[in-house]
C-alpha atoms as a PDB file:
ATOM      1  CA  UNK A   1     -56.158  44.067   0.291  1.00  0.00           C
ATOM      2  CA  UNK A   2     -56.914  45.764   3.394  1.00  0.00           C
ATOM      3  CA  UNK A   3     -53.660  44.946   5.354  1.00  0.00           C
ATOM      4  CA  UNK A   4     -51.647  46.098   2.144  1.00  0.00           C
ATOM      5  CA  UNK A   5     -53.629  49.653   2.321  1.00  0.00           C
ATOM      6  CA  UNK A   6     -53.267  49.694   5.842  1.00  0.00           C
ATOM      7  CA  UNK A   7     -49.640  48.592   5.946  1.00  0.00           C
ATOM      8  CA  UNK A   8     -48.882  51.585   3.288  1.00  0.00           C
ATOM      9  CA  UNK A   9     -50.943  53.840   5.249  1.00  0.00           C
ATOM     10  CA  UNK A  10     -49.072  53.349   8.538  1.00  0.00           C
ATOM     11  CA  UNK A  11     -46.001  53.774   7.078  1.00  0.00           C
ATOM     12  CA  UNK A  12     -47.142  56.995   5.488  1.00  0.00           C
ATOM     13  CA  UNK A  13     -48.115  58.125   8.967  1.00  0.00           C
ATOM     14  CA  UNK A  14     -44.635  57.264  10.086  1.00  0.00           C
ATOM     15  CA  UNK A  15     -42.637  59.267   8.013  1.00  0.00           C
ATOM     16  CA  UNK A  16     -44.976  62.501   8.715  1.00  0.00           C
ATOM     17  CA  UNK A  17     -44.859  61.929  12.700  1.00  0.00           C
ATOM     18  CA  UNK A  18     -41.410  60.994  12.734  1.00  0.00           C
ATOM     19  CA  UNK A  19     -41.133  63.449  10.813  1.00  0.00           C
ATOM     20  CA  UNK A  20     -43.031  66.292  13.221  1.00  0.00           C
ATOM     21  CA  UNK A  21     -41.071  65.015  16.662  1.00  0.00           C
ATOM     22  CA  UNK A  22     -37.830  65.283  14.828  1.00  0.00           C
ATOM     23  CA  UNK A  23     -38.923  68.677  13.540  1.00  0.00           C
ATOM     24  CA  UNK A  24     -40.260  70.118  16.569  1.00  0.00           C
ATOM     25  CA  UNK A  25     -37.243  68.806  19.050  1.00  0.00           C
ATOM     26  CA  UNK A  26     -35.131  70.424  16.299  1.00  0.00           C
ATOM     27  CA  UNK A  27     -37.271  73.743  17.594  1.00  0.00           C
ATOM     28  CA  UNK A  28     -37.116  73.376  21.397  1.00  0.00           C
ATOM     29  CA  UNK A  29     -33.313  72.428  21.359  1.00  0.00           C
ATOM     30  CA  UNK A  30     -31.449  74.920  18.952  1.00  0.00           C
ATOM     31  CA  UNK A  31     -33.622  77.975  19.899  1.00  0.00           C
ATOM     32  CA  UNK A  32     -33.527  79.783  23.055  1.00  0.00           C
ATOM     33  CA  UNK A  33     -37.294  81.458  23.333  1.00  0.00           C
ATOM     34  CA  UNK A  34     -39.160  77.884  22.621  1.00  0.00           C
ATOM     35  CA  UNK A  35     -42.127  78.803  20.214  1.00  0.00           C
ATOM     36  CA  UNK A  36     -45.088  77.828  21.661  1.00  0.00           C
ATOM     37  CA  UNK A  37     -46.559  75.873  18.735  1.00  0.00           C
ATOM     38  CA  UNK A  38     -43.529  73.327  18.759  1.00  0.00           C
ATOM     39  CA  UNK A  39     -43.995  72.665  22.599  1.00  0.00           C
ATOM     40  CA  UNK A  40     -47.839  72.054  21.597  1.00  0.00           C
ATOM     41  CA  UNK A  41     -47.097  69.760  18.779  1.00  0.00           C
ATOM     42  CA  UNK A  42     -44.082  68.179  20.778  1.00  0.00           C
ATOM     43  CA  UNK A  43     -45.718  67.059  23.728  1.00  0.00           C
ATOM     44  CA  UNK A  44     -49.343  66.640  21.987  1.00  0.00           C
ATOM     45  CA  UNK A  45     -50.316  62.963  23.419  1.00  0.00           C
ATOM     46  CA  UNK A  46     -52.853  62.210  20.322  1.00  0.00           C
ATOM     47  CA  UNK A  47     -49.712  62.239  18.355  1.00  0.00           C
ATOM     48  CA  UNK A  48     -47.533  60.020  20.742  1.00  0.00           C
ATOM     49  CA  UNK A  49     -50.739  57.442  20.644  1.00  0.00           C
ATOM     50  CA  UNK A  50     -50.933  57.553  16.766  1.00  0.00           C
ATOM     51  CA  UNK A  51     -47.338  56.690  16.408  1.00  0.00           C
ATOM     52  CA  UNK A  52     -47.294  53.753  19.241  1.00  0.00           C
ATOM     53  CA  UNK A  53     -50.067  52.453  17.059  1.00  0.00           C
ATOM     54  CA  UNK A  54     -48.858  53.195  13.503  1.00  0.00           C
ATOM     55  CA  UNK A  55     -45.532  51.479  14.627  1.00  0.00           C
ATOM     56  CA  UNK A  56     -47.280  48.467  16.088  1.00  0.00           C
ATOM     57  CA  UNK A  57     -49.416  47.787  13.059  1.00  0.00           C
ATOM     58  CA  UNK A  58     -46.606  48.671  10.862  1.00  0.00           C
ATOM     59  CA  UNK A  59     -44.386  46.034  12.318  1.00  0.00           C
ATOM     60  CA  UNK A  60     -46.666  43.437  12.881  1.00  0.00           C
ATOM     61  CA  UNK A  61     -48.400  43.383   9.891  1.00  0.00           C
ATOM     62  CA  UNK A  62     -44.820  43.712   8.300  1.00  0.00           C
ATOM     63  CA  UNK A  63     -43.932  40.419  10.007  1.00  0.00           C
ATOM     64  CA  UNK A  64     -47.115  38.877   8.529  1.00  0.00           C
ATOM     65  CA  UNK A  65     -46.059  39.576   4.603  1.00  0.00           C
ATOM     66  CA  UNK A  66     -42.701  38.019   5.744  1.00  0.00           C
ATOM     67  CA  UNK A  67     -44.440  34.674   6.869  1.00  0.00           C
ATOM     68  CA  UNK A  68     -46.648  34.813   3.772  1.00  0.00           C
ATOM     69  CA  UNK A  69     -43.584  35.326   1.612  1.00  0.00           C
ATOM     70  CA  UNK A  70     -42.025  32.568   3.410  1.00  0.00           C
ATOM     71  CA  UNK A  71     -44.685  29.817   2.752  1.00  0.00           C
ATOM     72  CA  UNK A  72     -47.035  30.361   5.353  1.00  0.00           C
ATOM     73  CA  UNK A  73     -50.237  29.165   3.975  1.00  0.00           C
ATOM     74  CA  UNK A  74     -53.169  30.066   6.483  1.00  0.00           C
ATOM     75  CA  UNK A  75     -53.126  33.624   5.341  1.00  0.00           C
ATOM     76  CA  UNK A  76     -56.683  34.255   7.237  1.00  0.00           C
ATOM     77  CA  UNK A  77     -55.333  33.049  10.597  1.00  0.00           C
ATOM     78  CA  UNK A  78     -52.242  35.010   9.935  1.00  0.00           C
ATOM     79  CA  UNK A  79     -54.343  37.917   9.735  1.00  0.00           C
ATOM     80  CA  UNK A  80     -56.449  37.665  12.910  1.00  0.00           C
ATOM     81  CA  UNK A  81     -53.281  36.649  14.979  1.00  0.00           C
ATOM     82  CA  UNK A  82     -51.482  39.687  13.295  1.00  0.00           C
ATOM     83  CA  UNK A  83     -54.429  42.188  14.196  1.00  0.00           C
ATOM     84  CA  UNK A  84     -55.179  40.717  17.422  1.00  0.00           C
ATOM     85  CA  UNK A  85     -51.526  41.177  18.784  1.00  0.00           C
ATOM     86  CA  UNK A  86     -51.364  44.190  17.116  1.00  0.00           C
ATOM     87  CA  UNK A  87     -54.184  45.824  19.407  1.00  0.00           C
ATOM     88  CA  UNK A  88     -53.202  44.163  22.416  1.00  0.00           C
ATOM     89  CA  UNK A  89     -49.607  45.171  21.839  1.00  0.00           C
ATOM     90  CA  UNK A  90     -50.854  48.530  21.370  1.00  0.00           C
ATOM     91  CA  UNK A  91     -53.378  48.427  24.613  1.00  0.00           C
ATOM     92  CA  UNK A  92     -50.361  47.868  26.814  1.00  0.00           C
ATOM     93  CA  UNK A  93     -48.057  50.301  25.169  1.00  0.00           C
ATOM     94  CA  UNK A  94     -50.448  53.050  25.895  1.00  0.00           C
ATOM     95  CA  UNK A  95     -51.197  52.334  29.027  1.00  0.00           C
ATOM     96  CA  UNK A  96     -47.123  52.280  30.178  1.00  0.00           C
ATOM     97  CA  UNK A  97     -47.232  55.517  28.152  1.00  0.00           C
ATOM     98  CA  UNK A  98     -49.641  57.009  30.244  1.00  0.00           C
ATOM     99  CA  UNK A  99     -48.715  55.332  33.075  1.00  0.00           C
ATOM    100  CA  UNK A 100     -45.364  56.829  33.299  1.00  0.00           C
ATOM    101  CA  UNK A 101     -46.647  60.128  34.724  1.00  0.00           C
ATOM    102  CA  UNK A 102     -48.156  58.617  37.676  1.00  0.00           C
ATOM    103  CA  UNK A 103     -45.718  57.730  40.650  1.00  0.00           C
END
């Protein structure tokens, strides 16, 4: 039960940050005087992190209802595999993401 709450939650989170990068670059490319509270929100790295990790977990986890739904009968292994690649996955993402400014 929790991966199904946490799978619907992290897709939730998804559409509303997708939704505020998509927004915001909408802001800082059409207008000429860039408000200040799209640059905020735009380059905010809390809300890069989130969505590294929301898309992480969403996939992986996404991939693990496929193998259940495919047979897969170990559904507790599954699960620490799943959330164990998920963090690591999500460990080395962030730290290429803040990486990238150094150099």
């Amino acid at each position: 039960m929790f991966i199904w709450i946490c799978h619907r939650v992290t897709g939730l989170f998804l559409i509303l940050l997708l939704g505020l990068k998509v927004g915001t670059a909408f802001f800082l490319m059409t207008k000429e005087a860039k408000p200040d509270w799209a640059i905020v929100l735009h380059t905010n790295p809390f809300s890069d992190v989130l969505l590294i990790v929301c898309v992480v977990f969403h996939a992986i986890y996404g991939l693990r209802t496929i193998f259940l739904d495919l047979g897969w009968r170990r559904e507790n292994l599954l699960f620490w595999l799943a959330t164990l690649l998920g963090v690591m996955l999500s460990l080395f993402l962030i730290a290429v993401y803040f990486g990238q400014g150094q150099g």
